[in-house]
PDB file of N, CA and C in Angstrom:
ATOM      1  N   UNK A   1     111.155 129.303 122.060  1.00  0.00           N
ATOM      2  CA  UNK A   1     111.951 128.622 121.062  1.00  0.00           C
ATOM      3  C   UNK A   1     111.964 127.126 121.365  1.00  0.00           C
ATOM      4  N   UNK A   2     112.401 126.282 120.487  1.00  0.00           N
ATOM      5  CA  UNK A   2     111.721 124.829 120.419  1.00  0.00           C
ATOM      6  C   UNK A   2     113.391 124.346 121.214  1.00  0.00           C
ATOM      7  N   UNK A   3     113.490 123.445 121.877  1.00  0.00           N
ATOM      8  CA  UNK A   3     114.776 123.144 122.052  1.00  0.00           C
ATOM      9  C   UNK A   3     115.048 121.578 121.534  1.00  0.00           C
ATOM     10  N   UNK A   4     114.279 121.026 121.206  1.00  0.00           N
ATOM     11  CA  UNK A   4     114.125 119.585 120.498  1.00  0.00           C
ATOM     12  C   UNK A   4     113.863 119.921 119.000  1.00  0.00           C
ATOM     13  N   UNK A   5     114.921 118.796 118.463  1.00  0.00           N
ATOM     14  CA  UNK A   5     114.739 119.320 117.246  1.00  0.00           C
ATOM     15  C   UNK A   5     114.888 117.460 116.655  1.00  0.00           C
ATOM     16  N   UNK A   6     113.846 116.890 115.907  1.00  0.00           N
ATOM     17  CA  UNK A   6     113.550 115.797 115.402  1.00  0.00           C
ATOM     18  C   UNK A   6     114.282 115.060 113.858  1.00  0.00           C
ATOM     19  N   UNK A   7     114.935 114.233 114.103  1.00  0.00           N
ATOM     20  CA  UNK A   7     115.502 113.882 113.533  1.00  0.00           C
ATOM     21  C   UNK A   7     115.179 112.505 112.717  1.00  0.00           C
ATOM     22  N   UNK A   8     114.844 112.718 110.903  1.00  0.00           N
ATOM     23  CA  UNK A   8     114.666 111.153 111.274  1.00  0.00           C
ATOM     24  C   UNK A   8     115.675 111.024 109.814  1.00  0.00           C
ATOM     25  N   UNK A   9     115.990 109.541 110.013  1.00  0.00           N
ATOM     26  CA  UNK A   9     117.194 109.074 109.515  1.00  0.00           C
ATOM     27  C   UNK A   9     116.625 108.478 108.591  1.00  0.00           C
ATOM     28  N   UNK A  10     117.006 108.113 107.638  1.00  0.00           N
ATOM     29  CA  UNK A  10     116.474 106.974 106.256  1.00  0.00           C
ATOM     30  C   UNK A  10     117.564 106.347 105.964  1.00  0.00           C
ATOM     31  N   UNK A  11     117.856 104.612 106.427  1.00  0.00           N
ATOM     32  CA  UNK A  11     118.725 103.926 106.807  1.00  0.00           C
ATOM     33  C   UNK A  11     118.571 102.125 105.375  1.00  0.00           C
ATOM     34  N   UNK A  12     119.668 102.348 104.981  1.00  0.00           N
ATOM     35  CA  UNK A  12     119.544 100.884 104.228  1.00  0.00           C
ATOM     36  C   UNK A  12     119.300 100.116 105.315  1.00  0.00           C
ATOM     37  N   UNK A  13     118.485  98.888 104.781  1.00  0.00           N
ATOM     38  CA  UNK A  13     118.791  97.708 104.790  1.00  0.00           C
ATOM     39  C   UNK A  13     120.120  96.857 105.647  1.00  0.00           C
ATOM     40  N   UNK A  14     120.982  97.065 104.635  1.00  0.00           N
ATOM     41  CA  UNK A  14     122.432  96.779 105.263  1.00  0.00           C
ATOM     42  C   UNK A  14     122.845  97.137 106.275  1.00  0.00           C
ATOM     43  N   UNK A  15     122.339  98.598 107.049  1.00  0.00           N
ATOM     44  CA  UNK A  15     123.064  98.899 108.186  1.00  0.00           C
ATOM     45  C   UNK A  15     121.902  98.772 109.107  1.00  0.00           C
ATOM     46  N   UNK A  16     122.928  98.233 110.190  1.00  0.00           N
ATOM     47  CA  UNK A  16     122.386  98.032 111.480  1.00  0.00           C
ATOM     48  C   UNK A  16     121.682  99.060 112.409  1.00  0.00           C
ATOM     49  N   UNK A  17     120.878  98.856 112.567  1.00  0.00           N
ATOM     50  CA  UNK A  17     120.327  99.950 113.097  1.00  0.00           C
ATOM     51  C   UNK A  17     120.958 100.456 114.688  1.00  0.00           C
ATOM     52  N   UNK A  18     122.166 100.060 114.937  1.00  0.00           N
ATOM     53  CA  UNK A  18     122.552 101.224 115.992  1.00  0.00           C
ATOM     54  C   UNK A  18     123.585 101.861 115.195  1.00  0.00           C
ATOM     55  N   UNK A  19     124.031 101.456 113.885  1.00  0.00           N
ATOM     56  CA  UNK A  19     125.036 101.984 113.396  1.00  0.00           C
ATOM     57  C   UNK A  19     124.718 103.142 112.054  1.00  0.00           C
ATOM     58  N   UNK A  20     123.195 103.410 112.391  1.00  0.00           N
ATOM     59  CA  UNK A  20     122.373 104.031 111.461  1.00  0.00           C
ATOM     60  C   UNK A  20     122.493 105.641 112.187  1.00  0.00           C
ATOM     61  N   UNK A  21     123.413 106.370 111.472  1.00  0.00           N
ATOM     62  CA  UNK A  21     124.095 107.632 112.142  1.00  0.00           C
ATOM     63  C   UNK A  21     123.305 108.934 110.758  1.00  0.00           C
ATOM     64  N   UNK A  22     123.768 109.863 111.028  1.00  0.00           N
ATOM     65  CA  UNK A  22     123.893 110.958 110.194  1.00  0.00           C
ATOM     66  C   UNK A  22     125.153 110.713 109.052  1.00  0.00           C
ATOM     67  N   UNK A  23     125.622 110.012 109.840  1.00  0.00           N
ATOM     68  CA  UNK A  23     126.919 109.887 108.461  1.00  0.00           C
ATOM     69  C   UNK A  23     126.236 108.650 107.688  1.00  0.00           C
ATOM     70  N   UNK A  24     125.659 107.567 107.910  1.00  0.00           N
ATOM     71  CA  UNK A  24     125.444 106.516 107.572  1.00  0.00           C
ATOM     72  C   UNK A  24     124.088 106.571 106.817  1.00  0.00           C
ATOM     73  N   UNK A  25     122.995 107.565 107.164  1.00  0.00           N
ATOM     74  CA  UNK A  25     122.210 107.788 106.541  1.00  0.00           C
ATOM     75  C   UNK A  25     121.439 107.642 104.999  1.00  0.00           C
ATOM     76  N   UNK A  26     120.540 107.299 104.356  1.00  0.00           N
ATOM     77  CA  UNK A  26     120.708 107.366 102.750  1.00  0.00           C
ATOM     78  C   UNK A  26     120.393 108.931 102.763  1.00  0.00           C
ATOM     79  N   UNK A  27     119.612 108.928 104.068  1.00  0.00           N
ATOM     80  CA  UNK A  27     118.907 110.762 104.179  1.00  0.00           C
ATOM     81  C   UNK A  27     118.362 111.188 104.968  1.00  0.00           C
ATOM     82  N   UNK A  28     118.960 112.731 105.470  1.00  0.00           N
ATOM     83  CA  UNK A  28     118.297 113.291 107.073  1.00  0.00           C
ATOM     84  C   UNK A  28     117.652 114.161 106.653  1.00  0.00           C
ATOM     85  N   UNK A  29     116.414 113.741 107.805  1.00  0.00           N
ATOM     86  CA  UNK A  29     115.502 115.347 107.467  1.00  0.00           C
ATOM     87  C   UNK A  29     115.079 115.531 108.882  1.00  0.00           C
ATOM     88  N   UNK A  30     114.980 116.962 109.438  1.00  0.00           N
ATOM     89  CA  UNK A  30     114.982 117.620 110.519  1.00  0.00           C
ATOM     90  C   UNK A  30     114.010 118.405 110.832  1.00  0.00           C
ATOM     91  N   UNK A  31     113.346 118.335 111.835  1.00  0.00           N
ATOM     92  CA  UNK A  31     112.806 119.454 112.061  1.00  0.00           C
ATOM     93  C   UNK A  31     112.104 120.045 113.607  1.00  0.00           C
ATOM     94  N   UNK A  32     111.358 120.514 113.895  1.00  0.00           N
ATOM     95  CA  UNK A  32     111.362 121.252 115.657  1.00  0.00           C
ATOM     96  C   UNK A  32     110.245 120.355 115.808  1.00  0.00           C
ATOM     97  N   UNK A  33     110.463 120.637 117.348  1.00  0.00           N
ATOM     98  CA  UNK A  33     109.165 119.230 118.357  1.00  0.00           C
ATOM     99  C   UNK A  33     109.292 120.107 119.758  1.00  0.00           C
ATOM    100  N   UNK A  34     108.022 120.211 120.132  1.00  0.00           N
ATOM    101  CA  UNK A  34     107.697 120.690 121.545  1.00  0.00           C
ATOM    102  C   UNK A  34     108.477 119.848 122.553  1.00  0.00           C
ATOM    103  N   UNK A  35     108.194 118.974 122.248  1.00  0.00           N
ATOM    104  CA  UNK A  35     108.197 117.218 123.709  1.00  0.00           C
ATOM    105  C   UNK A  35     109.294 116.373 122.826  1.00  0.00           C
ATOM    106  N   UNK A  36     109.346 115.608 124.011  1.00  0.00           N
ATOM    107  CA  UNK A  36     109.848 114.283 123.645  1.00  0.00           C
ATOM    108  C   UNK A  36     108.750 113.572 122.672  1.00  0.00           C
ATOM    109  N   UNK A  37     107.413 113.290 123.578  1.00  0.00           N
ATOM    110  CA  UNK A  37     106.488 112.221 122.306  1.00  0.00           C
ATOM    111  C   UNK A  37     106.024 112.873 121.351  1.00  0.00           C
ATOM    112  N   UNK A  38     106.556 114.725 121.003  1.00  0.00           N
ATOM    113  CA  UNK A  38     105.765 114.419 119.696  1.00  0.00           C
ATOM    114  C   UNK A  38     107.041 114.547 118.802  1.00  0.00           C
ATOM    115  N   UNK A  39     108.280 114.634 119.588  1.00  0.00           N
ATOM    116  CA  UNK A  39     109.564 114.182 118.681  1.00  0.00           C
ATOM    117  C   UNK A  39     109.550 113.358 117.901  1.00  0.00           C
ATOM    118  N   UNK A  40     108.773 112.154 118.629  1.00  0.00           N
ATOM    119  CA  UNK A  40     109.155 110.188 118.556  1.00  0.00           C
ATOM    120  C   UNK A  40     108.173 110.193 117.252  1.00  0.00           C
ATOM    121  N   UNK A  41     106.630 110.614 117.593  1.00  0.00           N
ATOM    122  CA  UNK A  41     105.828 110.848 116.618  1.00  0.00           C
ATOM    123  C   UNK A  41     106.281 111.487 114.599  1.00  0.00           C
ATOM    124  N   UNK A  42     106.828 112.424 115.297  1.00  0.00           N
ATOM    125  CA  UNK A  42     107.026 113.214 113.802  1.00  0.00           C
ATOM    126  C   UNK A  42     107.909 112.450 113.428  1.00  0.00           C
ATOM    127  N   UNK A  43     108.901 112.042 113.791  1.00  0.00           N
ATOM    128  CA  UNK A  43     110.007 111.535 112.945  1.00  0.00           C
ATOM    129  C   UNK A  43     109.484 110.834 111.619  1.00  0.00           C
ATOM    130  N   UNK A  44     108.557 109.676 111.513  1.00  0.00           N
ATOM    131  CA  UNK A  44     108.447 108.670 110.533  1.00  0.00           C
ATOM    132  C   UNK A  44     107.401 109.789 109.454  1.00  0.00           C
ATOM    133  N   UNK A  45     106.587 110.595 110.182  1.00  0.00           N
ATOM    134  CA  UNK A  45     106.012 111.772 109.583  1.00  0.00           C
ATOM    135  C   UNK A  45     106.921 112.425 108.487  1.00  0.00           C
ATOM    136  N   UNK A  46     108.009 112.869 109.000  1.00  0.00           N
ATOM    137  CA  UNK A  46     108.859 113.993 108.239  1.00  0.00           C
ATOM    138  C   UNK A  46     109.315 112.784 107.455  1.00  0.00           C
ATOM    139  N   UNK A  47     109.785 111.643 107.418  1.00  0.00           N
ATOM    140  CA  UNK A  47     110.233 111.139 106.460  1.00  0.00           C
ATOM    141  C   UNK A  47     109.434 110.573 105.514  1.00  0.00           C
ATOM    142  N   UNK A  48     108.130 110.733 105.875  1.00  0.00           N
ATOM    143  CA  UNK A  48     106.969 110.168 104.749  1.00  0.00           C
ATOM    144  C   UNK A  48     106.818 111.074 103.893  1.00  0.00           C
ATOM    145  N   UNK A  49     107.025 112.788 104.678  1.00  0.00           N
ATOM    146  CA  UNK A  49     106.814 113.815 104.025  1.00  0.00           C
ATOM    147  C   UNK A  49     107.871 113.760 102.620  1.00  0.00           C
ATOM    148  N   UNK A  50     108.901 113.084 102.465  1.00  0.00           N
ATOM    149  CA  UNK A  50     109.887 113.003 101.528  1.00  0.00           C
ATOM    150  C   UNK A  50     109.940 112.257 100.379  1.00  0.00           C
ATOM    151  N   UNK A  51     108.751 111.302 100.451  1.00  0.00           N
ATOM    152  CA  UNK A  51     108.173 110.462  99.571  1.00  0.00           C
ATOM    153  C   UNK A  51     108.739 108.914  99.857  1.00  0.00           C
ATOM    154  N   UNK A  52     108.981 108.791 101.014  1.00  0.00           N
ATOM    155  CA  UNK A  52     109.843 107.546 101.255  1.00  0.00           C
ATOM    156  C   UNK A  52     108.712 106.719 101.672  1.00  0.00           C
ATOM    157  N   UNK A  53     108.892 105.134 101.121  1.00  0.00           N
ATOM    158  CA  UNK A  53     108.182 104.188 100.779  1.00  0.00           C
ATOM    159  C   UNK A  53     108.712 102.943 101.872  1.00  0.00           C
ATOM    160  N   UNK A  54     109.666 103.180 102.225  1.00  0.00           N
ATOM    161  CA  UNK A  54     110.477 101.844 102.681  1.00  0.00           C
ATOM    162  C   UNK A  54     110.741 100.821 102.163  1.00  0.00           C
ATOM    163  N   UNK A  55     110.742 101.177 100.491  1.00  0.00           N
ATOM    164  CA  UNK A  55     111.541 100.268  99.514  1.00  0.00           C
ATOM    165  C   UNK A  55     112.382  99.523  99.939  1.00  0.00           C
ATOM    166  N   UNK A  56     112.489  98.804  99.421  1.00  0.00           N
ATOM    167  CA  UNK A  56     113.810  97.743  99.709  1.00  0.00           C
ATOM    168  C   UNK A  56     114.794  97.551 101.178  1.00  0.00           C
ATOM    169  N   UNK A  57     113.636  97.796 101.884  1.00  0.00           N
ATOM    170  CA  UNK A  57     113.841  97.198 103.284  1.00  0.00           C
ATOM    171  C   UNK A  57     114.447  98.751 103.944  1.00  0.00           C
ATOM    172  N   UNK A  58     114.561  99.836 103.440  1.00  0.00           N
ATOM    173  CA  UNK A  58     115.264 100.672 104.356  1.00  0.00           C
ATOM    174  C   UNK A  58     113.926 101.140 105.230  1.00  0.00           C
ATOM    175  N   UNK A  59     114.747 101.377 106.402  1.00  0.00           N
ATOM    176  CA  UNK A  59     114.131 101.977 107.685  1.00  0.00           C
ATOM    177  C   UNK A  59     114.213 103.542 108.321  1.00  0.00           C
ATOM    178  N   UNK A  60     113.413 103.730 108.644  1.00  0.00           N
ATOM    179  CA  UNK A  60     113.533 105.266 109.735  1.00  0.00           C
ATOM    180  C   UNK A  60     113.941 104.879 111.084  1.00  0.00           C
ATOM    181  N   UNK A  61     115.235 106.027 111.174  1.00  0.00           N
ATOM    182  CA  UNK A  61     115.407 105.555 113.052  1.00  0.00           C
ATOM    183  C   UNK A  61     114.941 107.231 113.200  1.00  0.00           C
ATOM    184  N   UNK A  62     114.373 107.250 114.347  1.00  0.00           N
ATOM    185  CA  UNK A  62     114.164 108.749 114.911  1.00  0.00           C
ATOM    186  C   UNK A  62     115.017 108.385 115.968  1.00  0.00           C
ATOM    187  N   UNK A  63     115.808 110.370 116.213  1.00  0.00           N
ATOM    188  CA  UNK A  63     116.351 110.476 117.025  1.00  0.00           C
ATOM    189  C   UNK A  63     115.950 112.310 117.625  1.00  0.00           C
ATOM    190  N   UNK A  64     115.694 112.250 118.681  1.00  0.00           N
ATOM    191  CA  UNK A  64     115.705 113.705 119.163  1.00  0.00           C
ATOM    192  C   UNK A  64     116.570 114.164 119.701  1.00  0.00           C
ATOM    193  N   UNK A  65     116.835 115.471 119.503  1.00  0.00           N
ATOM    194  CA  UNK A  65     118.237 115.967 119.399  1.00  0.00           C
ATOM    195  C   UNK A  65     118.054 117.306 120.969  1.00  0.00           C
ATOM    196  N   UNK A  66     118.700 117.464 121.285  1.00  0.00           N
ATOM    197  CA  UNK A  66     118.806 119.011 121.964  1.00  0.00           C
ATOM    198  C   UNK A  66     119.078 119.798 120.684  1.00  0.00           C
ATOM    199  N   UNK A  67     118.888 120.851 120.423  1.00  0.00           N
ATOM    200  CA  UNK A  67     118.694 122.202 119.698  1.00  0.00           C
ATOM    201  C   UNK A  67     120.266 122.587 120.361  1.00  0.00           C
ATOM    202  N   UNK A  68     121.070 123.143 119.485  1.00  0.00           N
ATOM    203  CA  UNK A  68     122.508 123.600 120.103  1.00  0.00           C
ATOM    204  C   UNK A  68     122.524 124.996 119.639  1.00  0.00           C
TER     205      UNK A  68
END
């Protein structure tokens, strides 16, 4: 079972990127990762997978998670 689970965030513009949370998000999308680097990897992946462009300045933060 995967115990990392990849997180990537889709973050305005406006927010700062340490303050770019799950709550703060425009949009989370999740999903499993063997490792740490192919956590770091997929993240901007899964959010491309969503059709995200990085319009108007918003950003991806990846974050890898422990699996709970």
């Amino acid at each position: 079972m995967n115990q990392i689970v990849v997180v990537a965030l889709i973050c305005a513009a406006s927010v700062q990127a340490p303050d770019c949370s799950r709550e703060t998000a425009l949009d989370v999308v999740t999903g499993p990762a063997h490792t740490l680097q192919e956590c770091l990897v997929q993240g901007p992946v899964l959010a491309a997978s969503t059709g995200f462009k990085g319009e108007d300045g918003a950003y991806v933060k990846t974050r890898c998670e422990q699996r709970r």
